[in-house]
Protein backbone atom coordinates (compact mmCIF):
# COMPACT_ATOMS: atom_id res chain seq x y z
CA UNK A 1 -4.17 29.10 -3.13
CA UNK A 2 -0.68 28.39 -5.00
CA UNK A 3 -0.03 25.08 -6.38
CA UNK A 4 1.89 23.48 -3.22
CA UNK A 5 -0.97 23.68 -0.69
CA UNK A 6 -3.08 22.41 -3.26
CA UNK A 7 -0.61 19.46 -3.67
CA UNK A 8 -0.06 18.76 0.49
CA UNK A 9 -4.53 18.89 0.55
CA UNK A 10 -4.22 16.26 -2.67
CA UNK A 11 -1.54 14.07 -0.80
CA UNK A 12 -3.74 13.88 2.18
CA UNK A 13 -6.74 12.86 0.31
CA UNK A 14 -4.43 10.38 -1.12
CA UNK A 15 -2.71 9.09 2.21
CA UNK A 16 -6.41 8.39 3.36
CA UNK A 17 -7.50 6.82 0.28
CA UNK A 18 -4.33 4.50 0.11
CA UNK A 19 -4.45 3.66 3.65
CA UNK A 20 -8.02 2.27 3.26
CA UNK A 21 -7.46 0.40 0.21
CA UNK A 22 -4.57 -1.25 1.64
CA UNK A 23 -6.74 -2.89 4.17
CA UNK A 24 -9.22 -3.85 1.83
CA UNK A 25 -5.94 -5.34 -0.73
CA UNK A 26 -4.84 -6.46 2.04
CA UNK A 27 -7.71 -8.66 3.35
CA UNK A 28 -7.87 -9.93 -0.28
CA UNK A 29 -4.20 -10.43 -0.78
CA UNK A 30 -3.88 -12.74 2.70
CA UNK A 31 -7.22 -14.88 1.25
CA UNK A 32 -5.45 -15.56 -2.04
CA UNK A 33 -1.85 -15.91 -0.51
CA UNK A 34 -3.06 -18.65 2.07
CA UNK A 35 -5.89 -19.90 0.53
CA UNK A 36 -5.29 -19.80 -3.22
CA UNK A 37 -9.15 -18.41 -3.56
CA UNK A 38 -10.20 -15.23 -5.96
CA UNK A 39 -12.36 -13.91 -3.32
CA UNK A 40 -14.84 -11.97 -5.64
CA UNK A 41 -17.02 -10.91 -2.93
CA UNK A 42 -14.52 -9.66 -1.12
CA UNK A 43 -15.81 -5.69 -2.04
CA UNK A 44 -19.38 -7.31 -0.37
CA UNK A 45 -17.99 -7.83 3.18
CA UNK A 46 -16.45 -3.94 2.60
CA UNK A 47 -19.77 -2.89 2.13
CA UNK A 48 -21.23 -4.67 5.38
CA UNK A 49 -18.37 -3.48 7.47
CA UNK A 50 -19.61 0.23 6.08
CA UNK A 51 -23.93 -1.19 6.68
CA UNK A 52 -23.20 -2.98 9.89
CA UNK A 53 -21.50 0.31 10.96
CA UNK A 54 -24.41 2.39 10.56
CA UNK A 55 -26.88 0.31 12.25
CA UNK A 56 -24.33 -0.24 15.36
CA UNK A 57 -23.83 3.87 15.17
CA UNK A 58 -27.68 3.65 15.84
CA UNK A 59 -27.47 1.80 19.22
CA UNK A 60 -23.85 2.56 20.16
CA UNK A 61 -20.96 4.32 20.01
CA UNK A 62 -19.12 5.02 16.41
CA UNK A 63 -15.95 3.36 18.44
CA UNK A 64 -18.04 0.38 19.22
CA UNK A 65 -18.33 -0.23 15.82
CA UNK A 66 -14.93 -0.64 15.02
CA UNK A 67 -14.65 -3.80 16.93
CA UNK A 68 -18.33 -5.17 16.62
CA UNK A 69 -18.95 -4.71 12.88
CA UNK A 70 -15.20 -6.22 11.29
CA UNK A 71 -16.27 -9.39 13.93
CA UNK A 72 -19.62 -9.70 12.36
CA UNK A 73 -18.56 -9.26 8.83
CA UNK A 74 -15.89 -11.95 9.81
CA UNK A 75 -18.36 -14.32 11.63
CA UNK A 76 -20.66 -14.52 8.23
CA UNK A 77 -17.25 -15.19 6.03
CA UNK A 78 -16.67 -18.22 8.29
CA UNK A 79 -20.11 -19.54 7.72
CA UNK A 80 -19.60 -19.12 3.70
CA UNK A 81 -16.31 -20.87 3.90
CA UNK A 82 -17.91 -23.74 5.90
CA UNK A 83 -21.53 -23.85 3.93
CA UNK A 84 -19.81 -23.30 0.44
CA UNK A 85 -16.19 -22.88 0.15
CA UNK A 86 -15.43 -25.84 2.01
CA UNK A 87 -17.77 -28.44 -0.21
CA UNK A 88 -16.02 -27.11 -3.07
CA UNK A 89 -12.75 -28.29 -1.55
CA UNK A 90 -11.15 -24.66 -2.65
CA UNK A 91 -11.19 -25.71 -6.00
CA UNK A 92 -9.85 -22.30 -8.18
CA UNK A 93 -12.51 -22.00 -11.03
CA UNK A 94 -15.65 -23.09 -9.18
CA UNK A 95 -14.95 -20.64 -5.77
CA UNK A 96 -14.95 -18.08 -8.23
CA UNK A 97 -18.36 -18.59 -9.25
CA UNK A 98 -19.04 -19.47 -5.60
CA UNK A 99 -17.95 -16.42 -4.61
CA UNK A 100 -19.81 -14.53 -7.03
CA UNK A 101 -23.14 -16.05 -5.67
CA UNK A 102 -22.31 -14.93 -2.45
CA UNK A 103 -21.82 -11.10 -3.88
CA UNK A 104 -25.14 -11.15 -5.34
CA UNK A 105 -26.50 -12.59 -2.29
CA UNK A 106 -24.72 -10.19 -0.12
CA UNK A 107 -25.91 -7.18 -1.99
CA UNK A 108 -29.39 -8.35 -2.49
CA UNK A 109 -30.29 -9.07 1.31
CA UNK A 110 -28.27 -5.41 1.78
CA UNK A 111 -30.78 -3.70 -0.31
CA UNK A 112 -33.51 -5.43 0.83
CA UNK A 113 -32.81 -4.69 4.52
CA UNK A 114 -31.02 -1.16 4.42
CA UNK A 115 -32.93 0.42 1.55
CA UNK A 116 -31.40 1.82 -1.66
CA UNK A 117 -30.68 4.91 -0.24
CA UNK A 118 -26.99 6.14 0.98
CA UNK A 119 -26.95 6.56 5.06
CA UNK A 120 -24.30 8.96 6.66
CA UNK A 121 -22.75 8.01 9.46
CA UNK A 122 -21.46 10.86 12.06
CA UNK A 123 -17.37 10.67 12.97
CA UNK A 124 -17.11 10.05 16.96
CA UNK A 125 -14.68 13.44 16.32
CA UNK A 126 -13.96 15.41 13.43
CA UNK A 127 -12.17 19.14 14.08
CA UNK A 128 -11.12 20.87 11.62
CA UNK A 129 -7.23 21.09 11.96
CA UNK A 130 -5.05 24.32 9.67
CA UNK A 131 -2.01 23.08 7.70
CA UNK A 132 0.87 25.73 7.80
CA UNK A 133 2.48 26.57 4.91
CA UNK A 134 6.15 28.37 4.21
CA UNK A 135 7.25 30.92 1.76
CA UNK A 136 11.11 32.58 1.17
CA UNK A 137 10.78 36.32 1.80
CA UNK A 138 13.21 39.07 2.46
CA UNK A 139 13.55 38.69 6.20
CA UNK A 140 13.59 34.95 5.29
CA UNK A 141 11.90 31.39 5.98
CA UNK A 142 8.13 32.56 6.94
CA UNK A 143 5.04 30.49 8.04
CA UNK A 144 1.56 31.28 7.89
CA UNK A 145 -1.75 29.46 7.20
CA UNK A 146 -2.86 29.84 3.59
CA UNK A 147 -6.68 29.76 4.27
CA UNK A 148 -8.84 26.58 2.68
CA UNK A 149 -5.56 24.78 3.70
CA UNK A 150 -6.84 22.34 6.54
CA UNK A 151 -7.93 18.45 7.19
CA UNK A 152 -9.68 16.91 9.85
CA UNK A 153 -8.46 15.45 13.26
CA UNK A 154 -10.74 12.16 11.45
CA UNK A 155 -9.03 11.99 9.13
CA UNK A 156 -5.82 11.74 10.28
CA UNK A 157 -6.81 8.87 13.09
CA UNK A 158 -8.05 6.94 9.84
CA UNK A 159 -4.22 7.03 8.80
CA UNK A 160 -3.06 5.87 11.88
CA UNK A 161 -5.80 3.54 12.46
CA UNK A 162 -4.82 2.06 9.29
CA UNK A 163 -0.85 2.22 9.84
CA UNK A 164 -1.39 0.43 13.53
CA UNK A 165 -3.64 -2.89 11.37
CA UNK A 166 -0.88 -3.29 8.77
CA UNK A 167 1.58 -3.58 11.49
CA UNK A 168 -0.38 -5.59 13.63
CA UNK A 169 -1.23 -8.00 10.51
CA UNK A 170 2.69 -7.83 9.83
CA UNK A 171 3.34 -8.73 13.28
CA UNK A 172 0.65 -12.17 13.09
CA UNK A 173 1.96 -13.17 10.13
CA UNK A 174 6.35 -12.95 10.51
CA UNK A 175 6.67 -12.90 14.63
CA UNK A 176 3.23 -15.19 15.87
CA UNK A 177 3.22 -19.17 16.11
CA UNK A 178 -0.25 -18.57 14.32
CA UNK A 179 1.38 -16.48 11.65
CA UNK A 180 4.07 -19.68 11.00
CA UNK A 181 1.26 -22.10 10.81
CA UNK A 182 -0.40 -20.00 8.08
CA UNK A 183 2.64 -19.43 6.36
CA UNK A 184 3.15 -23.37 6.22
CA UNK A 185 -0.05 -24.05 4.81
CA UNK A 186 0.12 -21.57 2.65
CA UNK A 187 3.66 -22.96 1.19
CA UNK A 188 1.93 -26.99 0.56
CA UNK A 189 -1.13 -27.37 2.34
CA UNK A 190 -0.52 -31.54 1.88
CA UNK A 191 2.40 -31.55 3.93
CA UNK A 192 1.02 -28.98 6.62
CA UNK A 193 -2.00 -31.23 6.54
CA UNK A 194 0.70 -34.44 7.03
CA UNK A 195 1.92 -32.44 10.24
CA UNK A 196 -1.19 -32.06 11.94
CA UNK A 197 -2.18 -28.62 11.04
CA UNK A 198 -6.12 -28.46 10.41
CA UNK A 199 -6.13 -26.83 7.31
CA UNK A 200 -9.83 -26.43 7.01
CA UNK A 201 -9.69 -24.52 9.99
CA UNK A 202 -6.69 -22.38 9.20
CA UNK A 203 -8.76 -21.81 5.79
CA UNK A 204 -12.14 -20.85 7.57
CA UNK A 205 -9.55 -18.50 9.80
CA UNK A 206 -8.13 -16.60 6.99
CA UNK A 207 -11.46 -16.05 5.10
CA UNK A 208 -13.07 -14.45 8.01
CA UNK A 209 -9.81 -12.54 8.78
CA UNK A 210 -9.56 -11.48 5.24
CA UNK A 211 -13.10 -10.12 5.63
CA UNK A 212 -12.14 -8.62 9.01
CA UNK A 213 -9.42 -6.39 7.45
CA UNK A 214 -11.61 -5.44 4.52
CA UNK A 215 -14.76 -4.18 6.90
CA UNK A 216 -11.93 -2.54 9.17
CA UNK A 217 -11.40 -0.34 5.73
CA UNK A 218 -14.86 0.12 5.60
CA UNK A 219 -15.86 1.04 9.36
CA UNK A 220 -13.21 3.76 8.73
CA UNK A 221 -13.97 5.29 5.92
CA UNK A 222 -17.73 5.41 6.00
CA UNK A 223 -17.89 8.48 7.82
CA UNK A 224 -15.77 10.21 4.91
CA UNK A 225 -18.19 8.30 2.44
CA UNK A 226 -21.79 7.00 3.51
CA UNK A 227 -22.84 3.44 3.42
CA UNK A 228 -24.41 1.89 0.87
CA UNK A 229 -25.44 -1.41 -0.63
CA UNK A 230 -23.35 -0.88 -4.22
CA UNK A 231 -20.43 0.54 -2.04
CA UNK A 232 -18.08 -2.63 -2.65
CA UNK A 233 -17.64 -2.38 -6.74
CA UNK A 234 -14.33 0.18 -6.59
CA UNK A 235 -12.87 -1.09 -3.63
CA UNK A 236 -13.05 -4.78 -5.35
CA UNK A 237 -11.59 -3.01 -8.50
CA UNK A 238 -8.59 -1.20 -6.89
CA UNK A 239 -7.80 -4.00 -4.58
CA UNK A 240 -7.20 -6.52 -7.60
CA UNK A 241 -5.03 -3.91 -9.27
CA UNK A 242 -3.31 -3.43 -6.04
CA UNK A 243 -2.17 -7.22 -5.43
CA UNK A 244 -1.89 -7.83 -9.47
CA UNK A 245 0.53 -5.05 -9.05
CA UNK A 246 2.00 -5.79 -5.98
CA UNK A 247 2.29 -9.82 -6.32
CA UNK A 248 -0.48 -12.23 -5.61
CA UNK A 249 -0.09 -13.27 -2.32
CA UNK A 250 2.68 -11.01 -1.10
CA UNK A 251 1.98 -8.23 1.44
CA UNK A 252 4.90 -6.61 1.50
CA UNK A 253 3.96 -5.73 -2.42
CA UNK A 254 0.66 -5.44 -1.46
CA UNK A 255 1.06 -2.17 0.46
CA UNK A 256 3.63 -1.06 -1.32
CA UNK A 257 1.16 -1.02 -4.43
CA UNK A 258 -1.70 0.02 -2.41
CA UNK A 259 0.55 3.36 -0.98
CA UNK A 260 1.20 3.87 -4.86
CA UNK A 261 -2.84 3.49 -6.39
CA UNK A 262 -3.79 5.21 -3.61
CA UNK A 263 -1.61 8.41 -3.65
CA UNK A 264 -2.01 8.82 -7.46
CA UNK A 265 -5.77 8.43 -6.79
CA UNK A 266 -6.13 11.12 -4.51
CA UNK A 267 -3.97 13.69 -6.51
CA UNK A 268 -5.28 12.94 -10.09
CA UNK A 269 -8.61 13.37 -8.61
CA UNK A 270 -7.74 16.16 -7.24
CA UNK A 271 -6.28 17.87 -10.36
CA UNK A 272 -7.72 16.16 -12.75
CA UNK A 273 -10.90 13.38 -12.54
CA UNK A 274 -11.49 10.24 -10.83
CA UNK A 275 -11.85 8.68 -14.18
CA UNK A 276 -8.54 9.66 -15.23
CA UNK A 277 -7.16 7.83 -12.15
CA UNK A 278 -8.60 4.68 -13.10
CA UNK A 279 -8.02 4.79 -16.19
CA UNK A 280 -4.10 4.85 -15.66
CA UNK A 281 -4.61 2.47 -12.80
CA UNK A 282 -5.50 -0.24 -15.58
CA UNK A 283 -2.64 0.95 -17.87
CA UNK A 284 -0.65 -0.07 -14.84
CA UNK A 285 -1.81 -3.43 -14.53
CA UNK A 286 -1.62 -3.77 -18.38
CA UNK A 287 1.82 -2.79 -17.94
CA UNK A 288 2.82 -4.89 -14.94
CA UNK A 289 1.02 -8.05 -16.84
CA UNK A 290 3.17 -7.76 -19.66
CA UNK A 291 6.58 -7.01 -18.21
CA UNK A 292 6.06 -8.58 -15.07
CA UNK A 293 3.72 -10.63 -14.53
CA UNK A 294 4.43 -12.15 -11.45
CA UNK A 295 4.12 -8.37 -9.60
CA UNK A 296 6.72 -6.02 -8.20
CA UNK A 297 7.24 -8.21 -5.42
CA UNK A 298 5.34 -11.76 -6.36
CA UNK A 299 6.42 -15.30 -6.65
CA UNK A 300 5.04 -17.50 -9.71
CA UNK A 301 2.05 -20.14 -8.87
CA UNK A 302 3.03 -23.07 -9.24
């Protein structure tokens, strides 16, 4: 196969890695935008999205699990805001190591429930679809079907899947009444507080919500990957580069970023190694730290 198939199969690997890891930054980004909290588990409640999808798969349908499994990973982040986030009073340094806990936790009860071992979990639909490709000849512009040159109908839906949250968390967050109210107590949460917004409530909302988005990721992609109780360690990783990069606490930069790790992912790994990837992932955020350390698209902390 000549090199531009092999790029247009690399891009699509890319377009679905980006578009899950911009749920997952996502999720993370709206936590620490709203709620000022490093959400260090946050790559835990990807992994139980990806678990609680394989046991619902079990008993239902795979499109059951899109709506029962993000609602039960979101359900259990409430609880941990209320049990431990909440009698911490969101202070920065100790939610960190709150948060931590609650990964270990996470991961342990995972193992101990679910096994070590990886479990696959079968697409609901997954045909194979050809890609055409062009070349100039002397009776012109001519298409044909270079063979190896194909995706699946899966993964596709995963892009739109992913395309239809962001605008749907867009559309919460700049056109809802609920969206305004998070976006005030995200700017002081004294004077929200002072207007009779329940901030504790709005906080509890956005952890589980966060969580939501980030076993969305995982409910889609696990069907690509396979679940498994150490699955949440690169999407952690790639979502702090993405909002370091993008801005902490700014969603616009956050998918912006996300689009970027996400398509360079996919073709380095492609032509190159995974490794390499990462590696120039984190000579991005070096970068970005130095020269900008606010993001592409952040706001200093005050």
């Amino acid at each position: 196969m000549e090199f531009g198939p092999h790029l247009i199969l690399a891009m699509l690997e890319g377009l679905v890695q980006a578009s899950v890891l911009t749920l997952t930054a996502l999720g993370l980004s709206l936590v620490f935008g709203v709620m000022r909290v490093v959400n260090v588990a946050h790559g835990e409640f990807f992994m139980l999205g990806a678990v609680f999808a394989y046991a619902i798969t079990d008993w239902l349908t795979g499109s059951a699990a899109l709506i029962i499994a993000p609602l039960l990973v979101a359900a259990l982040a409430v609880v941990c805001d209320r049990m431990i986030l909440r009698r911490l009073d969101y202070d920065p340094e100790r939610t960190i190591v709150a948060t931590i806990g609650i990964l270990y936790v996470l991961q342990q009860v995972t193992l101990m429930t679910y096994g070590p071992d990886a479990h696959p979990v079968t697409p609901p639909f997954n045909q194979r679809l050809a890609i055409p490709w062009f070349e100039f000849t002397d009776t012109g512009l001519e298409f044909y079907f270079p063979w190896g040159l194909s995706t699946t109908s899966y993964k596709l839906f995963v892009i739109a899947a992913a395309c239809v949250a962001g605008l749907g968390i867009w559309i919460l967050m700049a056109r809802s009444k609920l969206g305004l109210i998070l976006r005030a107590t995200q700017l002081d949460r004294e004077t929200a507080q002072a207007f009779g917004i329940p901030v504790e409530r709005v906080y509890a909302f956005v952890f589980g919500l966060g969580a939501a988005i980030a076993a969305l990721g995982a409910v889609l992609v696990v069907p690509i990957q396979q679940a498994h109780y150490l699955m949440g360690g690169d999407p952690l990783l790639l979502s702090f580069i993405v909002v370091i990069i993008g801005g902490l606490g700014s969603l616009r930069g956050t998918v912006v970023a996300a689009i970027l790790i996400g398509m360079s992912n996919g073709v380095i790994s492609v032509f190159f190694t995974p490794t390499l990837a990462k590696i120039l992932a984190t000579l991005l955020v070096a970068f970005v730290l130095v020269y900008r350390p606010a993001g592409l698209f952040g706001t200093k902390v005050a």
